[in-house]
C-alpha atoms as a PDB file:
ATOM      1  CA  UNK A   1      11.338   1.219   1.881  1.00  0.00           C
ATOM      2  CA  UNK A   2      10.113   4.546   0.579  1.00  0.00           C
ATOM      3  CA  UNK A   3       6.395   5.165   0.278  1.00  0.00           C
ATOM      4  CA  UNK A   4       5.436   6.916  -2.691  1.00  0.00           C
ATOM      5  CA  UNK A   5       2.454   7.003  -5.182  1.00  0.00           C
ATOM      6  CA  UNK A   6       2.812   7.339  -8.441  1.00  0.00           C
ATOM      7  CA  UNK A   7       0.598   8.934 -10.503  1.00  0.00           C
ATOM      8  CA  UNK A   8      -0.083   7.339 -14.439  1.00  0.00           C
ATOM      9  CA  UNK A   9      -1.767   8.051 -17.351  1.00  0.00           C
ATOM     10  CA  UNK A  10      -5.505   6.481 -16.913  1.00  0.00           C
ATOM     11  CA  UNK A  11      -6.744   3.574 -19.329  1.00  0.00           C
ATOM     12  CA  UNK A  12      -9.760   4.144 -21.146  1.00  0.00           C
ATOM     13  CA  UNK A  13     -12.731   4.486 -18.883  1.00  0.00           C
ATOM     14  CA  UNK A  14     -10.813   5.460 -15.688  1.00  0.00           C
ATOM     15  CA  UNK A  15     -10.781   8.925 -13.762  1.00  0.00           C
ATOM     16  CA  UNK A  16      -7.138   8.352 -12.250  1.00  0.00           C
ATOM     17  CA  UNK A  17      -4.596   6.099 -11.814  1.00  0.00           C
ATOM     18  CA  UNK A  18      -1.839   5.090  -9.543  1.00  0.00           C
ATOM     19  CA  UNK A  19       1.135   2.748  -8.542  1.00  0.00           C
ATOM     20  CA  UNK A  20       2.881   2.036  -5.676  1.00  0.00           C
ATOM     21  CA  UNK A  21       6.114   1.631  -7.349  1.00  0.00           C
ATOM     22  CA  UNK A  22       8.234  -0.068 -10.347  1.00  0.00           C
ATOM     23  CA  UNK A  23       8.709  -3.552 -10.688  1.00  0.00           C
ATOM     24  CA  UNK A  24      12.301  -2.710 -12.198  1.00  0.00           C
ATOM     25  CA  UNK A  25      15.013  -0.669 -11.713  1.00  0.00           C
ATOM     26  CA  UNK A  26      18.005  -0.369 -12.939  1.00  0.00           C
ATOM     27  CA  UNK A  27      20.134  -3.149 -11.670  1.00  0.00           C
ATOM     28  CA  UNK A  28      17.186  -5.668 -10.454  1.00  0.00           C
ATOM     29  CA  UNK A  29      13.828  -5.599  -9.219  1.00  0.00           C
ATOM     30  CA  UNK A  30      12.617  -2.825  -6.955  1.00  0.00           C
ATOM     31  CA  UNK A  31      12.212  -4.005  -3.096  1.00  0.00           C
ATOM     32  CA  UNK A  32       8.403  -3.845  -3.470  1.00  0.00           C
ATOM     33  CA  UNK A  33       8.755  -6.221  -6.452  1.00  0.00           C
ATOM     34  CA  UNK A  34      10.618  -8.818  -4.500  1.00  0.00           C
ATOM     35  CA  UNK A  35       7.695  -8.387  -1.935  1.00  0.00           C
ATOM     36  CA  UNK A  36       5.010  -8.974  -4.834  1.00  0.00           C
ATOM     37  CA  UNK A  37       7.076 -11.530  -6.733  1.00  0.00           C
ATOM     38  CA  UNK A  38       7.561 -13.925  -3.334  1.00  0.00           C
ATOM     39  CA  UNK A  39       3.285 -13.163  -1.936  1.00  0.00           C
ATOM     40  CA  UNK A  40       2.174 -13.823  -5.501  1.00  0.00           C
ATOM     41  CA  UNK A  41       3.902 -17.105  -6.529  1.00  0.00           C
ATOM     42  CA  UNK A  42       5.997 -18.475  -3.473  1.00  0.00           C
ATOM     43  CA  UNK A  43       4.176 -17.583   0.142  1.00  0.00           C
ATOM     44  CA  UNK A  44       0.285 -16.506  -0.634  1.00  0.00           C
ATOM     45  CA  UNK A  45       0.052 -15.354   2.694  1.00  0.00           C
ATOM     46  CA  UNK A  46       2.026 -12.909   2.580  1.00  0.00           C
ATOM     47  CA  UNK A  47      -0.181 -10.842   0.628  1.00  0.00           C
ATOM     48  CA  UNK A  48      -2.000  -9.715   3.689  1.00  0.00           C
ATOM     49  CA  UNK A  49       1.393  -8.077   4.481  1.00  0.00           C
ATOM     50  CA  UNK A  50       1.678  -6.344   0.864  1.00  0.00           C
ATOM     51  CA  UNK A  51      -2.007  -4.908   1.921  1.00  0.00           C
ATOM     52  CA  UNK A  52      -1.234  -3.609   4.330  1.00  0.00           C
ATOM     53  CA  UNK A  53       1.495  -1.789   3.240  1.00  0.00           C
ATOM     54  CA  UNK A  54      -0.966  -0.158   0.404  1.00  0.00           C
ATOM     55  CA  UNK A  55      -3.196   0.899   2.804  1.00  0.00           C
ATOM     56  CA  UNK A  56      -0.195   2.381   4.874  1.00  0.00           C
ATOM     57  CA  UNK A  57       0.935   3.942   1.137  1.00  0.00           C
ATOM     58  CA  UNK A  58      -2.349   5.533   0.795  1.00  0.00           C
ATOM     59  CA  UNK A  59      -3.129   6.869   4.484  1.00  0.00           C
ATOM     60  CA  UNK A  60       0.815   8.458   4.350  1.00  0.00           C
ATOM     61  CA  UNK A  61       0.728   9.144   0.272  1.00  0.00           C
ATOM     62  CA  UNK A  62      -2.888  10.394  -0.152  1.00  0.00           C
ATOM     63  CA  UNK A  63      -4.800  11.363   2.551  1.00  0.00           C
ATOM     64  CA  UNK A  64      -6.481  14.454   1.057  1.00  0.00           C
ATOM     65  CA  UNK A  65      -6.885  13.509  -2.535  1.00  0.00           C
ATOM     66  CA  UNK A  66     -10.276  13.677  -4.083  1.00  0.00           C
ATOM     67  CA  UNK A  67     -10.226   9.921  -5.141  1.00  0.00           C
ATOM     68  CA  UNK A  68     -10.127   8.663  -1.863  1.00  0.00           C
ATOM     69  CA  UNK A  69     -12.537  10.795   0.348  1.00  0.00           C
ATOM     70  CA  UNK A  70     -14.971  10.398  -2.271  1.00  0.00           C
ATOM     71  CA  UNK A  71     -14.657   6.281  -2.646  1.00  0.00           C
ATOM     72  CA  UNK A  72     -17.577   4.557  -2.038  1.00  0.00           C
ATOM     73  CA  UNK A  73     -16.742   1.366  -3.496  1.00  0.00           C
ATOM     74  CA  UNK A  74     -13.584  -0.900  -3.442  1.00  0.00           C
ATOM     75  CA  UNK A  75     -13.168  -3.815  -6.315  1.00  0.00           C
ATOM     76  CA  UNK A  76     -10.596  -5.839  -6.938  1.00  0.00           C
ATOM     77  CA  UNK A  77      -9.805  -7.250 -10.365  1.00  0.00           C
ATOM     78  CA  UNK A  78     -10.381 -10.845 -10.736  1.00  0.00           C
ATOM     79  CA  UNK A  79      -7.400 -12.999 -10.751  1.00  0.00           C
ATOM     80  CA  UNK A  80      -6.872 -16.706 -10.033  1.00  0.00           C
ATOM     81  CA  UNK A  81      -4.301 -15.925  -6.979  1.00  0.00           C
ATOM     82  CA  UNK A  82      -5.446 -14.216  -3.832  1.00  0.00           C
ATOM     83  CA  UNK A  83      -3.353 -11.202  -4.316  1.00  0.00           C
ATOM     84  CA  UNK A  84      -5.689  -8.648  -5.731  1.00  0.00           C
ATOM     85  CA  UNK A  85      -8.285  -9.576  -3.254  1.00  0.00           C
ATOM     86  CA  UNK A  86      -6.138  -9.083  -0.502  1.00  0.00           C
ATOM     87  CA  UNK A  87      -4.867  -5.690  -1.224  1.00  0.00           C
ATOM     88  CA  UNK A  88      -8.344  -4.742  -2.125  1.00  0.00           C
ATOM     89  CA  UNK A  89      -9.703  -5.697   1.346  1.00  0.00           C
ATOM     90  CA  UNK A  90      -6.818  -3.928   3.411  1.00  0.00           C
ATOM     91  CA  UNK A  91      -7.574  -1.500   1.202  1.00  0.00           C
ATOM     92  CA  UNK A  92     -11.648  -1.217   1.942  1.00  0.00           C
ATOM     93  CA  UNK A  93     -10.724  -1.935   5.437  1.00  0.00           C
ATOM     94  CA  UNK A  94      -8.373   1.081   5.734  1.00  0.00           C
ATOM     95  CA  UNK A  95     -11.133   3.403   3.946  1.00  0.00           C
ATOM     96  CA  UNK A  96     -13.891   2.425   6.483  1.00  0.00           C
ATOM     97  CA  UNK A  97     -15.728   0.667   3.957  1.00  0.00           C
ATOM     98  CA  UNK A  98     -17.233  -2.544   2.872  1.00  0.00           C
ATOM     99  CA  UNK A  99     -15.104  -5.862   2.179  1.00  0.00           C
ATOM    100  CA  UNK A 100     -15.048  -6.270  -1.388  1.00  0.00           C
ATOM    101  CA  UNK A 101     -17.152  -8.713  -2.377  1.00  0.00           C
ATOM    102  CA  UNK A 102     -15.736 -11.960  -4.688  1.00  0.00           C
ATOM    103  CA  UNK A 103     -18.771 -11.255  -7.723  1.00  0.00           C
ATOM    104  CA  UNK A 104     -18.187  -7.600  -7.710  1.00  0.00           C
ATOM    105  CA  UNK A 105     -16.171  -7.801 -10.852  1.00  0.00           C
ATOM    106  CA  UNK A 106     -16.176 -11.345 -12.495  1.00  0.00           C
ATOM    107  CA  UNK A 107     -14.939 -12.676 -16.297  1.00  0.00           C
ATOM    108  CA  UNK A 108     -17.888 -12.922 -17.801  1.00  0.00           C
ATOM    109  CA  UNK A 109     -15.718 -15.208 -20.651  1.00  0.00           C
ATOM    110  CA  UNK A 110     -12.741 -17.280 -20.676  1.00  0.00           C
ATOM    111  CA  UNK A 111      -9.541 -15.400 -21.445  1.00  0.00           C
ATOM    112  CA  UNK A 112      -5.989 -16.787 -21.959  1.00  0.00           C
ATOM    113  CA  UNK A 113      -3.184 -15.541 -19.868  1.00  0.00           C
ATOM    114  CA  UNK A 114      -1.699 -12.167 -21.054  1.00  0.00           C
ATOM    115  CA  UNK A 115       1.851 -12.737 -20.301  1.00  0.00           C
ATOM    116  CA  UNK A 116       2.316 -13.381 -24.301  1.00  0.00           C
ATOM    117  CA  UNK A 117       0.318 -10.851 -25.844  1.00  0.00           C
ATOM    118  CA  UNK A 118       1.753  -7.221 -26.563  1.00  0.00           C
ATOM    119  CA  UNK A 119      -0.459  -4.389 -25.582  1.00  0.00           C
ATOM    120  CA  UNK A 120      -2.657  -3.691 -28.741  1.00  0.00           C
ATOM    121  CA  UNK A 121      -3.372  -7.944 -28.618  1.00  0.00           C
ATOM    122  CA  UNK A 122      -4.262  -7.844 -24.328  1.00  0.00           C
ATOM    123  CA  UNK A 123      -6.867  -5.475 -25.271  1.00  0.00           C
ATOM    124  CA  UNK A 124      -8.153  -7.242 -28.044  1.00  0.00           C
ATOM    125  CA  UNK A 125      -8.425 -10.210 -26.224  1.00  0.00           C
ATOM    126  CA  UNK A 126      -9.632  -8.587 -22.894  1.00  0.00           C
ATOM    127  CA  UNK A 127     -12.911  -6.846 -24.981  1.00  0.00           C
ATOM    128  CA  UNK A 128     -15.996  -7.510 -23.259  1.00  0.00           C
ATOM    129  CA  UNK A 129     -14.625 -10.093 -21.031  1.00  0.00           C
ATOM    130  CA  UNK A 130     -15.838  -8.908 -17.519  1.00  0.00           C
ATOM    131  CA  UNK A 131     -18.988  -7.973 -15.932  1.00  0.00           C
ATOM    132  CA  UNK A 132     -19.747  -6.254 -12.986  1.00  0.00           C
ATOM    133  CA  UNK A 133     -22.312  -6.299 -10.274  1.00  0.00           C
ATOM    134  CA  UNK A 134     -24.993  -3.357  -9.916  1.00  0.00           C
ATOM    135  CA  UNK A 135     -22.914  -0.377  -8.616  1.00  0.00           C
ATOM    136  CA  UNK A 136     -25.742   2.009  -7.692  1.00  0.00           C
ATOM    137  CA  UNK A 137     -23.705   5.110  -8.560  1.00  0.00           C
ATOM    138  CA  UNK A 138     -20.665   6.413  -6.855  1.00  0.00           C
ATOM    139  CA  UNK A 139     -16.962   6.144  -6.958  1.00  0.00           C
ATOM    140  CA  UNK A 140     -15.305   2.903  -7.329  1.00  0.00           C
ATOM    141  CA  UNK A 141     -11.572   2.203  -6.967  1.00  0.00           C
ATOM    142  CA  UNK A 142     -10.590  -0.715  -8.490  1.00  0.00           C
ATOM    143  CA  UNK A 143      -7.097  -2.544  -7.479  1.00  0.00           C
ATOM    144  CA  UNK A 144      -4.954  -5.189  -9.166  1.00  0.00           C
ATOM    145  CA  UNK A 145      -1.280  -6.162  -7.983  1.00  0.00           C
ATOM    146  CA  UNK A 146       0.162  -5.700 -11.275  1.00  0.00           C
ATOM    147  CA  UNK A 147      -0.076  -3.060 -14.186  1.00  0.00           C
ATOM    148  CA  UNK A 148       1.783  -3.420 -17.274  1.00  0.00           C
ATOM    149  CA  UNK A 149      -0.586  -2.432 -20.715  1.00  0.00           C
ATOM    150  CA  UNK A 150      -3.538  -1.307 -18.876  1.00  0.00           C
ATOM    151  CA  UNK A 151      -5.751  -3.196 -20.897  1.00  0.00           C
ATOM    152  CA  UNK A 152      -7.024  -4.959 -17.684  1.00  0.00           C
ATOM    153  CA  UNK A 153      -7.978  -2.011 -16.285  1.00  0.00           C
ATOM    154  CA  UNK A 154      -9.230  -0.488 -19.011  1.00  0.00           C
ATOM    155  CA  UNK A 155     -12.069  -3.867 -19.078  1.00  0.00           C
ATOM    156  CA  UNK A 156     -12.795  -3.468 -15.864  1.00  0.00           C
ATOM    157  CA  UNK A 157     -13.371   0.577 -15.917  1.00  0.00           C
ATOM    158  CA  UNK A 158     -16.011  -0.185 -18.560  1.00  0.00           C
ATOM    159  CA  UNK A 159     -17.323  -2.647 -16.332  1.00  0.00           C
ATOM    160  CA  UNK A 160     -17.963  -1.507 -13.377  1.00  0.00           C
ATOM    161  CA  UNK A 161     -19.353   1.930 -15.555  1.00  0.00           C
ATOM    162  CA  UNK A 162     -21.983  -0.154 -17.029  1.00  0.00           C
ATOM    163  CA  UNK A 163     -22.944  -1.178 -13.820  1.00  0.00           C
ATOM    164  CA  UNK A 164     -23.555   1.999 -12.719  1.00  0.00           C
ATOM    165  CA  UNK A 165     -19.972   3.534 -11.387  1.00  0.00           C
ATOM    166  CA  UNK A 166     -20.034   6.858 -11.900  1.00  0.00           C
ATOM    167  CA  UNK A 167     -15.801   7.643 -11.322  1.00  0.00           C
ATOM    168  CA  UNK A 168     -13.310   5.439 -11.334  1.00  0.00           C
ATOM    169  CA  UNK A 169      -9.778   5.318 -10.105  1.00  0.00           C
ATOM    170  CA  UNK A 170      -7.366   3.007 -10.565  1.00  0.00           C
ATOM    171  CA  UNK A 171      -4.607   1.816  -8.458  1.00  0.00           C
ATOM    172  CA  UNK A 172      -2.150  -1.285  -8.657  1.00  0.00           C
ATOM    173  CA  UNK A 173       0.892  -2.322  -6.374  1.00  0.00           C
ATOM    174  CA  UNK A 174       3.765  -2.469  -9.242  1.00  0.00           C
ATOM    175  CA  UNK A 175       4.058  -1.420 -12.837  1.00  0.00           C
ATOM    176  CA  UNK A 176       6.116  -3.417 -14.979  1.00  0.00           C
ATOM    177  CA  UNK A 177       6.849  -0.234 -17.403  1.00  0.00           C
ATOM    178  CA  UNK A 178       9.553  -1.546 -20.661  1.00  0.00           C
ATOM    179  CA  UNK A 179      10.840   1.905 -20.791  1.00  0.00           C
ATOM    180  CA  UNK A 180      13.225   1.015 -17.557  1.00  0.00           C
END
């Protein structure tokens, strides 16, 4: 499997903002997105494996880019599954810093799942609905296994700059991207 990063467009709120890879491709679902697909809803543990292989991405990918010598802070977006903790932590671990902490970044709302709401709705609905805790400054990357509208990210970005992030970069394992 080829490592790669892939530089996107970043939501509202964010510095930069990167992917590992598609989730499609033409013909199927990209390798990675068999790897994410099984850790996320099948074997849980193997999510440890998928962070490591982010952290691998980023050491090969990105080893001189301003984003990453200047991180101070690694968050991972909230979820109900494991998965974005995980890959945050290999993550943290592989930048020398800090194990992200569960509260960093919390709802501070109920929200409904987003797999039926088109882009323009996901942000509606994600509006105000985290909190983050004090960030004394600094740069912050925040990590989620999935990107599709970038609303999520977008929530979190304001966030964690209310709490006092001063950059903020972005970076998930797959994109689901409907132009494929």
């Amino acid at each position: 499997m080829e490592l790669k990063l892939i530089k996107r467009k970043p939501p509202i709120g964010a510095d930069e903002c990167w992917v590992l890879d598609h989730y499609a491709a033409p013909g199927g679902r990209t390798e990675l997105a068999e790897l994410f697909t099984d850790a996320k809803y099948r074997h849980p543990a193997g999510g440890a494996q998928l962070g490591n292989r982010l952290a691998e991405t980023v050491r090969v990918c990105a080893p001189n880019t301003s984003w990453l010598k200047r991180a101070d802070k690694v968050v991972a977006i909230p979820s109900s599954r494991s998965l974005a903790r995980q890959l945050a932590a290999a993550l943290a671990l592989e930048l020398g810093l800090d194990r992200p902490a569960n509260d960093d970044l919390a709802w501070a709302r109920p929200v409904p799942s987003m797999k039926s709401f088109l882009a323009a709705e996901r942000a509606a609905q994600l509006d105000r609905a985290m909190t983050a805790a004090p960030i004394p400054g600094g740069s912050v990357v925040l990590v989620d296994d999935l990107m599709e509208s970038l609303a999520t990210f977008a929530e979190a970005s304001r966030a964690v700059r209310l709490a006092g992030a001063d950059r903020v970069t972005c970076i998930a394992l797959v994109l689901i991207d409907r132009d494929l």
